[in-house]
C-alpha atoms as a PDB file:
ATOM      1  CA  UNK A   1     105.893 -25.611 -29.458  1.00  0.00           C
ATOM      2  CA  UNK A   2     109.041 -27.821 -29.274  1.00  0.00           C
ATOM      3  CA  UNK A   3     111.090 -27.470 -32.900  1.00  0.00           C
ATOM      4  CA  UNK A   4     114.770 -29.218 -33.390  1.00  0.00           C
ATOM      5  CA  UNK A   5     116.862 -26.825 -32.021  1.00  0.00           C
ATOM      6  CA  UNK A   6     121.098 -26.149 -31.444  1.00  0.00           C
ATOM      7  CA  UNK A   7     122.244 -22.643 -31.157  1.00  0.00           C
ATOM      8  CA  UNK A   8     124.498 -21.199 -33.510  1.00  0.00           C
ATOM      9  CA  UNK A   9     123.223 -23.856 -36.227  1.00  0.00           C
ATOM     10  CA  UNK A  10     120.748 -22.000 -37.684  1.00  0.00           C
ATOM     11  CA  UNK A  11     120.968 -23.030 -40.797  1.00  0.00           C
ATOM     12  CA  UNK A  12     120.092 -26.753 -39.812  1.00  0.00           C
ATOM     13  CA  UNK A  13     117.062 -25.670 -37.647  1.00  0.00           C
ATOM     14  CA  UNK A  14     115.878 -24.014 -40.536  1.00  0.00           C
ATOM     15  CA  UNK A  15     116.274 -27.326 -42.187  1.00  0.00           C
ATOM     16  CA  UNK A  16     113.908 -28.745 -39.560  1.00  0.00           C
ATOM     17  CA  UNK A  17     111.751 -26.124 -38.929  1.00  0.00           C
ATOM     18  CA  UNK A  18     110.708 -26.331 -42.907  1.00  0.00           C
ATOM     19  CA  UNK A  19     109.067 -29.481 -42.998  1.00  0.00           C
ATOM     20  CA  UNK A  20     106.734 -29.061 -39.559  1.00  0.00           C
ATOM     21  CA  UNK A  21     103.047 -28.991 -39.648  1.00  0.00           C
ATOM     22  CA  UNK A  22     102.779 -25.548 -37.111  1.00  0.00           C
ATOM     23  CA  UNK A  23     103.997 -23.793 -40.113  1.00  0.00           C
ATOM     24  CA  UNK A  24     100.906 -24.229 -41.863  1.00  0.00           C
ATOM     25  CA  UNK A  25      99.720 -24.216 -45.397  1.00  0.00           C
ATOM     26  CA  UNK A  26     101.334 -22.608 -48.152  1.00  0.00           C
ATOM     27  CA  UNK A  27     104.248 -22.131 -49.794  1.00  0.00           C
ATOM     28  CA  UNK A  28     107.493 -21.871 -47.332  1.00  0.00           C
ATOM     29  CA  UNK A  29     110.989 -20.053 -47.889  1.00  0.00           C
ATOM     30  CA  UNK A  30     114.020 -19.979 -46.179  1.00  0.00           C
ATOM     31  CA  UNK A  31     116.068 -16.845 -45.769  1.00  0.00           C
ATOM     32  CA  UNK A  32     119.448 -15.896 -45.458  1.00  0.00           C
ATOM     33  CA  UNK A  33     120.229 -13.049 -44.395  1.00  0.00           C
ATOM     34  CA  UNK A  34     123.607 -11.350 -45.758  1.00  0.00           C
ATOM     35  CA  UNK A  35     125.450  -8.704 -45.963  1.00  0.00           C
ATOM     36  CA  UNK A  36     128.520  -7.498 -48.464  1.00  0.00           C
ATOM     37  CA  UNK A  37     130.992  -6.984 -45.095  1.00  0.00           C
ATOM     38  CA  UNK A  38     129.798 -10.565 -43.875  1.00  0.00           C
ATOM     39  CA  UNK A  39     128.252  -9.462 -40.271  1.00  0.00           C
ATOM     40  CA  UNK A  40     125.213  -8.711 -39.845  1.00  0.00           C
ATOM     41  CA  UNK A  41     124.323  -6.901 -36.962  1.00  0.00           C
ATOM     42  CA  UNK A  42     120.556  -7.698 -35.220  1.00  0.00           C
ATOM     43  CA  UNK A  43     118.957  -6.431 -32.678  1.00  0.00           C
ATOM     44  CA  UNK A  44     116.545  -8.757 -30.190  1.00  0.00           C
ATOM     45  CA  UNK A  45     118.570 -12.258 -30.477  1.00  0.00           C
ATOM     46  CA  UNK A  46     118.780 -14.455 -27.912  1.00  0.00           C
ATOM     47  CA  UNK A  47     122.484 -14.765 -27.736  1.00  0.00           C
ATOM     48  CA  UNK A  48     123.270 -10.830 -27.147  1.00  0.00           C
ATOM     49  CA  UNK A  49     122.203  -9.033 -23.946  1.00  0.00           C
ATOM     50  CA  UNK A  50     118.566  -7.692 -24.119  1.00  0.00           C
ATOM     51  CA  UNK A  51     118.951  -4.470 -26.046  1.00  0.00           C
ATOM     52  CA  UNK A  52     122.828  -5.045 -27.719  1.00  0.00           C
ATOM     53  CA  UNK A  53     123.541  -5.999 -30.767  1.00  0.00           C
ATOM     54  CA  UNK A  54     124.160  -9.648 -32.046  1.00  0.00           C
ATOM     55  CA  UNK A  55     127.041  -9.980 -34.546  1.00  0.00           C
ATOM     56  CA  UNK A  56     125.934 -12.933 -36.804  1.00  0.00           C
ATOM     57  CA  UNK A  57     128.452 -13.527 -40.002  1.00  0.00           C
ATOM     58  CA  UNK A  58     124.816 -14.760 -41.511  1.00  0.00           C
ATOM     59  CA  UNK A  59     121.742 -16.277 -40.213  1.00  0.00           C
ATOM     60  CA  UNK A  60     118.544 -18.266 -41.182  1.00  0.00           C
ATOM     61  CA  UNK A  61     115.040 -17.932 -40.312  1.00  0.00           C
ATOM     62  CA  UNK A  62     112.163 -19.517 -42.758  1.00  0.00           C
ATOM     63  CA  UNK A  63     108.574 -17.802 -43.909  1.00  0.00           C
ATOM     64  CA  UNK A  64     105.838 -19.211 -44.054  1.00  0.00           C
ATOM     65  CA  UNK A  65     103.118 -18.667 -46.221  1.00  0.00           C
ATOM     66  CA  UNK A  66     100.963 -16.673 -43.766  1.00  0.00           C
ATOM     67  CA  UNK A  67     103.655 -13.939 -43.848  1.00  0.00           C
ATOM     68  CA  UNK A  68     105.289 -15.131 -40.586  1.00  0.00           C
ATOM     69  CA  UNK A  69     108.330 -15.491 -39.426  1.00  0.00           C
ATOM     70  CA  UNK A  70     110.163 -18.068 -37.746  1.00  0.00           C
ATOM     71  CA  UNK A  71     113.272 -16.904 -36.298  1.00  0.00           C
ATOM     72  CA  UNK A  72     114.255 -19.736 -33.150  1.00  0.00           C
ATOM     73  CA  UNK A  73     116.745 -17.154 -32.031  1.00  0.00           C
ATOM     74  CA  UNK A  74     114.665 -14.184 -31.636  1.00  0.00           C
ATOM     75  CA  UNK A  75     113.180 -12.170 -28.555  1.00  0.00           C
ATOM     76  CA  UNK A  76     110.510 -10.826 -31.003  1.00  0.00           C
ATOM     77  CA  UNK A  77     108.096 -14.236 -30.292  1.00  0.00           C
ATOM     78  CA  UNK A  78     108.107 -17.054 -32.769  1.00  0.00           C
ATOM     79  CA  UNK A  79     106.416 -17.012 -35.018  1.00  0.00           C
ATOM     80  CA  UNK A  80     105.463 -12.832 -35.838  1.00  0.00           C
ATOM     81  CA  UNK A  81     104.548 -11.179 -38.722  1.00  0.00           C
ATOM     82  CA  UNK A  82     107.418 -10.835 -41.366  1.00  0.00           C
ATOM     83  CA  UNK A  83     107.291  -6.872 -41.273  1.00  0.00           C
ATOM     84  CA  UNK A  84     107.297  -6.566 -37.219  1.00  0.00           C
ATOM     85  CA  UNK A  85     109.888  -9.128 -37.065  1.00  0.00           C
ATOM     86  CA  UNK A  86     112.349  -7.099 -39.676  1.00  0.00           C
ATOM     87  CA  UNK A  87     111.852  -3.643 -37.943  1.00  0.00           C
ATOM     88  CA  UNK A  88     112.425  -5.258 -34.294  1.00  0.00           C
ATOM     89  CA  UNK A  89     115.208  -6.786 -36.018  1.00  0.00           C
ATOM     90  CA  UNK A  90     116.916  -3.911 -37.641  1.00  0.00           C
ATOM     91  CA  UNK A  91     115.338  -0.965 -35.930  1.00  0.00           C
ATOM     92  CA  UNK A  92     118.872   1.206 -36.940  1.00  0.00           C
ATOM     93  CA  UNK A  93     118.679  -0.234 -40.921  1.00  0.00           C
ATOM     94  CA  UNK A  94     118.219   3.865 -41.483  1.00  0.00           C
ATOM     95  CA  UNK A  95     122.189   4.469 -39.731  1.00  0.00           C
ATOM     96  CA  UNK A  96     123.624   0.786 -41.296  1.00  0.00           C
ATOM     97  CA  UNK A  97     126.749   1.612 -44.006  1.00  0.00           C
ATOM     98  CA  UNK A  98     126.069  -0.184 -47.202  1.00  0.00           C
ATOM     99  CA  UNK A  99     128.130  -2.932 -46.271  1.00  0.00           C
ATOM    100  CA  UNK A 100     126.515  -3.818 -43.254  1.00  0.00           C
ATOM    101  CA  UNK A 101     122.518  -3.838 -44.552  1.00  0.00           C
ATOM    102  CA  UNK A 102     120.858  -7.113 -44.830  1.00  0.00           C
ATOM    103  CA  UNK A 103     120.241  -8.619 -47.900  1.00  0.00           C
ATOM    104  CA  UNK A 104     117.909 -11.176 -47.783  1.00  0.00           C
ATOM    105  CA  UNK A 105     118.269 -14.473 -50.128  1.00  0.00           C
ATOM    106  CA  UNK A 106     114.716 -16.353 -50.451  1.00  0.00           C
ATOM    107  CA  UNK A 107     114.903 -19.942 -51.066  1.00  0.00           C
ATOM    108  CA  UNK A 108     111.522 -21.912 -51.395  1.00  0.00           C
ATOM    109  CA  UNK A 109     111.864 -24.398 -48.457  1.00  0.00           C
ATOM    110  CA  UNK A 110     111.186 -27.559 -51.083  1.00  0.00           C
ATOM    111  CA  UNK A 111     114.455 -27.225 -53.092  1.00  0.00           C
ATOM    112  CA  UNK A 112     116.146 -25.693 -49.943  1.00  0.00           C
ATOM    113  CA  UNK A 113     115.736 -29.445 -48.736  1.00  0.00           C
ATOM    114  CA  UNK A 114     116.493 -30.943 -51.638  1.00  0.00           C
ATOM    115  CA  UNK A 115     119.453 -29.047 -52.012  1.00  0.00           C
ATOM    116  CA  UNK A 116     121.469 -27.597 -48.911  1.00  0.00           C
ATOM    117  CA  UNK A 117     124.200 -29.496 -47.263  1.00  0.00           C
ATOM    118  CA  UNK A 118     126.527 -28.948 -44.324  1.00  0.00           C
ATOM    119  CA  UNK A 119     128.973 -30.853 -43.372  1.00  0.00           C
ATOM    120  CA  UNK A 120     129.421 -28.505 -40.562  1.00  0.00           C
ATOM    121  CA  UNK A 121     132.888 -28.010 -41.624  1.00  0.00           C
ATOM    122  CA  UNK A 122     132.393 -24.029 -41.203  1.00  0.00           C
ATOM    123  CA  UNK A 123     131.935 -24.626 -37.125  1.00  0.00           C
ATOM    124  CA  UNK A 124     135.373 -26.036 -36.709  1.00  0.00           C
ATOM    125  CA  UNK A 125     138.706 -23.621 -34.899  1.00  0.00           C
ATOM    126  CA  UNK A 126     142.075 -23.535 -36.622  1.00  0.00           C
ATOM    127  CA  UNK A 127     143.024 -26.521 -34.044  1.00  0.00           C
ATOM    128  CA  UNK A 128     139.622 -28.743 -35.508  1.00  0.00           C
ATOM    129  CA  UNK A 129     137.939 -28.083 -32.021  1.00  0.00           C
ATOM    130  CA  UNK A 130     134.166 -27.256 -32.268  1.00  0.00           C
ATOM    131  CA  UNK A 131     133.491 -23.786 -31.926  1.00  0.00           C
ATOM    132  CA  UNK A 132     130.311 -24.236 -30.743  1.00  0.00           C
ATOM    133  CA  UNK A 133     128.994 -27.690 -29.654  1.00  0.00           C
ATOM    134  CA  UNK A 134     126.985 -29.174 -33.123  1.00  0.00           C
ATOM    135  CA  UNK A 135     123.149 -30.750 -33.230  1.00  0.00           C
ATOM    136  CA  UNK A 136     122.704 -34.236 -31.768  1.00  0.00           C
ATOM    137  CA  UNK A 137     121.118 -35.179 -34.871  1.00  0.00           C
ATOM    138  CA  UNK A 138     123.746 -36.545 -38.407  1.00  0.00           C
ATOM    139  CA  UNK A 139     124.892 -33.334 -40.847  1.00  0.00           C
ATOM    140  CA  UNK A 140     122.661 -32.588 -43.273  1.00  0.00           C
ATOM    141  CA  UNK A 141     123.266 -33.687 -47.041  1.00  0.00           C
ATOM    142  CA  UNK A 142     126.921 -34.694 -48.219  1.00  0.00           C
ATOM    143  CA  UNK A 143     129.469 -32.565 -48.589  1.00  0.00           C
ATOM    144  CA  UNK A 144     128.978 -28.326 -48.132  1.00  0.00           C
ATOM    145  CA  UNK A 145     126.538 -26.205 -49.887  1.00  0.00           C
ATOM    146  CA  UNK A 146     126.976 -23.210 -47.358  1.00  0.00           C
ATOM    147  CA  UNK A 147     128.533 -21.190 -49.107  1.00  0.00           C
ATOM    148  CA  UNK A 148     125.937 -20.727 -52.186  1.00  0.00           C
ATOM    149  CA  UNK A 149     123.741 -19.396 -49.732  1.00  0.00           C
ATOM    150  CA  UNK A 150     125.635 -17.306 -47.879  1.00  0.00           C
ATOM    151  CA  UNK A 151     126.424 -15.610 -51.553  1.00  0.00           C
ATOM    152  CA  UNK A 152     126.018 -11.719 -51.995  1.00  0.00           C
ATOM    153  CA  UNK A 153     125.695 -11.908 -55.604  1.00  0.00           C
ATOM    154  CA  UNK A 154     122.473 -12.891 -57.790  1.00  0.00           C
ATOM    155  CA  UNK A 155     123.691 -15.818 -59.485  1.00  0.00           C
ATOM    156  CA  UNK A 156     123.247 -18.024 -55.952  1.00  0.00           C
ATOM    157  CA  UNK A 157     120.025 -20.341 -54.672  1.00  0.00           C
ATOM    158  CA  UNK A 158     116.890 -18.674 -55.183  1.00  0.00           C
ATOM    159  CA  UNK A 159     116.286 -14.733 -55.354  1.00  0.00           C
ATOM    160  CA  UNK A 160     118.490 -12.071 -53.525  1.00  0.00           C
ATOM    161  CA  UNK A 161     116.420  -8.803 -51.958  1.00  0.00           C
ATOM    162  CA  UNK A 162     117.423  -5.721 -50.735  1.00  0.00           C
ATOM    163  CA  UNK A 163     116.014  -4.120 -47.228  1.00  0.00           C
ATOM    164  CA  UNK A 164     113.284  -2.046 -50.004  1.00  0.00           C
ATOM    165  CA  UNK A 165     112.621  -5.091 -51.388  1.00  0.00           C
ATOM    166  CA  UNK A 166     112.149  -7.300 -48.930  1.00  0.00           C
ATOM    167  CA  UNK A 167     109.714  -5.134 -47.452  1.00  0.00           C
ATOM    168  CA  UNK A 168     107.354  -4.796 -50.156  1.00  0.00           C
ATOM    169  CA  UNK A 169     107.821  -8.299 -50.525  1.00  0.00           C
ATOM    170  CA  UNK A 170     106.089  -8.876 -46.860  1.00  0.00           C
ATOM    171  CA  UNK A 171     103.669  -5.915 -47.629  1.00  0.00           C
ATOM    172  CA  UNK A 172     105.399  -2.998 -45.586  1.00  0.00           C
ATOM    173  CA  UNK A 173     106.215  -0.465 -48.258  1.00  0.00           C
ATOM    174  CA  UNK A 174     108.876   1.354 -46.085  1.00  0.00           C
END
């Protein structure tokens, strides 16, 4: 399956990848994942070295409402089951300091496109020079909602979980 797809805009693709048909029936949500230091260190993405570490400040993948995820920048296979995609994802959660543990903000996908808006402002260097090359395709929304989303604290777009959480959420108690 082809899907709209830049790297390093993940937030965008997960625009796009919201509103396609291969996602199925069901209700849809868009994650964030966080973390209180603002990295967030995964394991099997695309843009590290099989078997290092990617560094993302945040990143975006969407679930569907079979309990799959759809991560475009994954080695894991798109799309996988929630739980196997979050332990391939963080198989060291176990040695992660506090500050460094995901924390996963679940926005349903309708009011996450209704809502969000970049105007990729947050992809620009000091000297206004992209830092990475953005989507063929207009920003989305006016003006910048990134920020909301990218939130550690509970008062931000749709409901904020905790590794425990998150896994009970997608039925893997631990």
């Amino acid at each position: 399956m082809a899907f709209r797809y830049q790297p390093f805009y993940c937030e965008e693709n997960a625009w796009w990848l919201c509103a396609e048909p291969a996602l199925g029936d069901g209700p849809r949500q868009v994650v964030f994942v966080v973390s209180l230091e603002g990295a967030c260190p995964m394991a099997a993405q695309q843009s590290a070295r099989p078997g290092a570490l990617c560094w993302w400040d945040y990143h975006v993948v969407v679930l569907d409402g079979a309990g799959r995820l759809w991560d475009l920048d994954t080695r894991l296979g798109c799309p996988v089951p929630a739980r196997l995609w979050l332990r391939g994802s963080f198989p060291f959660i176990e040695r992660l300091p506090v500050a460094l543990q995901p924390l996963f903000r679940l926005v349903p996908a309708a009011a996450y496109r209704a809502s969000f808006a970049s105007d990729r402002s947050h992809m620009r260097g000091a000297d206004g020079g992209w830092l990475h090359p953005p989507p063929s395709w207009p920003p989305i929304g006016s003006g910048m909602r990134l920020a909301a989303y990218r939130s550690t604290s509970a008062g931000g777009p749709g409901e904020l979980l905790d590794w425990p959480r998150m896994l009970r959420r997608v039925g893997d108690g631990g």
